[in-house]
Protein backbone atom coordinates (compact mmCIF):
# COMPACT_ATOMS: atom_id res chain seq x y z
CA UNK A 1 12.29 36.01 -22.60
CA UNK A 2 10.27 38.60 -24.41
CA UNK A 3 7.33 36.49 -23.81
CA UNK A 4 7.73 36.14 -20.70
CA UNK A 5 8.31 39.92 -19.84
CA UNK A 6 4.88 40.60 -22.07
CA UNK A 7 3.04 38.72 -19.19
CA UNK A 8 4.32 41.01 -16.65
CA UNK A 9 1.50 43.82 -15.04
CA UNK A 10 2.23 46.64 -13.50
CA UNK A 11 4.91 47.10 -11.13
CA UNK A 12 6.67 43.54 -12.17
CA UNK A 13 7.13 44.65 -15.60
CA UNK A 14 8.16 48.22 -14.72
CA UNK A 15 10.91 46.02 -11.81
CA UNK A 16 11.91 44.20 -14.63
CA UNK A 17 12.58 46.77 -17.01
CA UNK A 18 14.64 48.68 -14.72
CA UNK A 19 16.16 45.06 -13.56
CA UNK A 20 17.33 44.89 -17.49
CA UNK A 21 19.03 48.15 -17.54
CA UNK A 22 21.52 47.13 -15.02
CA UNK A 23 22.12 43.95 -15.75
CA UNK A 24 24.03 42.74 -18.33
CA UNK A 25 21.88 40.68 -21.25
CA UNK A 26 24.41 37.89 -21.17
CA UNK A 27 23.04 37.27 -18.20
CA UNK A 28 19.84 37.25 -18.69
CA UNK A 29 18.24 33.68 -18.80
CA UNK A 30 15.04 31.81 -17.81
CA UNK A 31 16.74 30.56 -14.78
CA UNK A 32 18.15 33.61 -14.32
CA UNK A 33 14.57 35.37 -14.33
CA UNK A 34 13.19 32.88 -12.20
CA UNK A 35 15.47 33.23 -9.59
CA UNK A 36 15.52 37.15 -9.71
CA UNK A 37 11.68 37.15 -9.54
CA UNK A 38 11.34 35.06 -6.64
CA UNK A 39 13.68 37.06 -4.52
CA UNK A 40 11.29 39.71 -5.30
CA UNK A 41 7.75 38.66 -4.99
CA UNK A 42 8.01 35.08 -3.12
CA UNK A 43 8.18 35.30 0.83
CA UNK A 44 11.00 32.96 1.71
CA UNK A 45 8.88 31.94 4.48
CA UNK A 46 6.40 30.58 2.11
CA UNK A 47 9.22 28.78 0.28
CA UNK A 48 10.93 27.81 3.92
CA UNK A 49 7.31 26.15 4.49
CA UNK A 50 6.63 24.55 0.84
CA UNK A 51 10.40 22.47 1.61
CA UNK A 52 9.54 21.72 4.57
CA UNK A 53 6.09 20.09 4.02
CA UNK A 54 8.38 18.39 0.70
CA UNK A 55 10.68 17.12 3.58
CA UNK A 56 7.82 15.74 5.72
CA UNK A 57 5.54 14.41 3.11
CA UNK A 58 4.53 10.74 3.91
CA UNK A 59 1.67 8.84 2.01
CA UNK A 60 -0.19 8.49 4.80
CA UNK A 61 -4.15 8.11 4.11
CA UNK A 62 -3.54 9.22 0.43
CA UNK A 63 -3.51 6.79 -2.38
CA UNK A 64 0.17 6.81 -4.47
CA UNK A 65 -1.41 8.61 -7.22
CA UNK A 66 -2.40 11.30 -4.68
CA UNK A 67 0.78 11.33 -3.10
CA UNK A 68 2.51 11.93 -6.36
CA UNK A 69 0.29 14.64 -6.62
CA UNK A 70 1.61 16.04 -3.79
CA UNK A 71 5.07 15.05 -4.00
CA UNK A 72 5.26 16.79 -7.91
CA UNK A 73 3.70 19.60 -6.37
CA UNK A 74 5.94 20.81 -3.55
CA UNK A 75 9.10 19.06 -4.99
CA UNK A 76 9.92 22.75 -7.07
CA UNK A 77 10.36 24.21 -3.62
CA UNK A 78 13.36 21.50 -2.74
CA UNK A 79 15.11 20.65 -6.11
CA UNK A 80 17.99 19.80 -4.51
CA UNK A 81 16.89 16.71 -3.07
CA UNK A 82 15.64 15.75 -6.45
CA UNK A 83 18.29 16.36 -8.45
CA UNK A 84 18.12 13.44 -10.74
CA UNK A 85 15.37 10.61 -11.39
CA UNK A 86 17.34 8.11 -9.29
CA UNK A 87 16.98 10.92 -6.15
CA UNK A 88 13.41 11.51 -7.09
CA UNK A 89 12.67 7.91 -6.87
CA UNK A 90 14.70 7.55 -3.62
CA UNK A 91 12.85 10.43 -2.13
CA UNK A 92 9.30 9.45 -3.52
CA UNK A 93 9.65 5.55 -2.32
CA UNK A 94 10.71 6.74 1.14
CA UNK A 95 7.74 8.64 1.59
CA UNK A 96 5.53 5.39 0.93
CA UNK A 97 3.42 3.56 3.32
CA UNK A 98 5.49 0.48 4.64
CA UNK A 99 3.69 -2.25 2.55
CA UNK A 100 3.85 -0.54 -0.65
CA UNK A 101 7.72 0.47 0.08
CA UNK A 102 8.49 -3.17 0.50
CA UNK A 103 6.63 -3.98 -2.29
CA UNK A 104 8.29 -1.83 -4.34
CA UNK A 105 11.74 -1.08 -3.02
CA UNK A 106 13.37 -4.82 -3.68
CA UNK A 107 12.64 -3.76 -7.94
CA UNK A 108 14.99 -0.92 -7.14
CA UNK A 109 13.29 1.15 -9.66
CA UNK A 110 15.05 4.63 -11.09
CA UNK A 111 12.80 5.86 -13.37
CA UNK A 112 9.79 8.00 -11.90
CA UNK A 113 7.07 6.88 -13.99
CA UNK A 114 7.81 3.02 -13.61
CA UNK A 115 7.91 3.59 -9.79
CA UNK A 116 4.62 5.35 -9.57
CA UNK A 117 3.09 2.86 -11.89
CA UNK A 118 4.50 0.21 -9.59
CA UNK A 119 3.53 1.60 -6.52
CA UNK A 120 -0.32 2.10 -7.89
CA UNK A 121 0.10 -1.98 -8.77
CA UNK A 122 1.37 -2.40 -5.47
CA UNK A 123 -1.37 -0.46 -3.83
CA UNK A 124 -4.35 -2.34 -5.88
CA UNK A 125 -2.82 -5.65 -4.88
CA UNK A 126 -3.11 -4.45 -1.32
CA UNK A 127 -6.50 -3.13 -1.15
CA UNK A 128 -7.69 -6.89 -3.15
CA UNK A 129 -6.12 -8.74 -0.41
CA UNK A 130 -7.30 -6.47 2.75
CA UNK A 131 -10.59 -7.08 0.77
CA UNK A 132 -10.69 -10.71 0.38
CA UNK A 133 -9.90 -10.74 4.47
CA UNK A 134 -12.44 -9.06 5.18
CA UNK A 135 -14.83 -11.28 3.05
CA UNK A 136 -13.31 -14.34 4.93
CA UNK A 137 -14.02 -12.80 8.09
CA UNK A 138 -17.56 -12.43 7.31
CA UNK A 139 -18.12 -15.91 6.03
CA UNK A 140 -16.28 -16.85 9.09
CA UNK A 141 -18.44 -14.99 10.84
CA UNK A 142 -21.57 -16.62 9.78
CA UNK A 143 -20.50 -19.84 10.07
CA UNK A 144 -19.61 -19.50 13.80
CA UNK A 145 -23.61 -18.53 14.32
């Protein structure tokens, strides 16, 4: 924790200081800190907003590495709905385009990684086959001149 509190500037390391004199060091832990220093210095509007968009997120126009991104990113702001890998997985294959969902959900994956590397393979597989339609149509195309 010392470390920590030797990052602090200004008035967060004089509000923690004080914080330590009433509190007793027992408690004092990382989660403990965390928690403590987002009541004081993160809105919980902004927080109110990060779950939600974590709630909303779909894949959308984004590739699955993108949405991973994404999904990594605002997941600290709901941990509760990822909880454990199996819950992250859950969460992270629900918010996947249809094709890649189906692809994917049948394996029943429940570790992260594998899913997101599975997803990815799901994703190239569909882009190959979109792409050899559209090369059929074209030669189809031709043809019918």
């Amino acid at each position: 924790m010392k470390c920590v509190v030797s990052l602090l500037r200004n008035s967060a390391y004089h509000w923690w200081k004080t914080l330590m004199l009433v509190v007793p060091s027992e408690r004092v832990t990382w989660n403990f800190f965390q928690e403590e220093f987002r009541k004081k210095y993160i809105i919980q509007r902004f927080m109110d907003q990060k779950r939600k968009e974590f709630l909303e997120l779909k894949q959308g126009k984004m590739t699955a590495t993108e949405c991973e991104h994404e999904f990594i990113r605002l997941s600290k702001y709901a941990r509760e709905f990822v909880s454990s890998e199996a819950n992250m997985c859950k969460r992270f294959e629900d918010e996947l385009n249809d094709d890649i969902r189906l692809s994917v959900g049948v394996l029943e994956i429940r570790e992260f990684v594998v899913l997101v590397e599975r997803a990815c393979k799901a994703e190239d597989l569909l882009k190959e086959k979109e792409k050899g339609k559209v090369e059929i149509e074209a030669q189809d195309t031709k043809k019918g001149r």
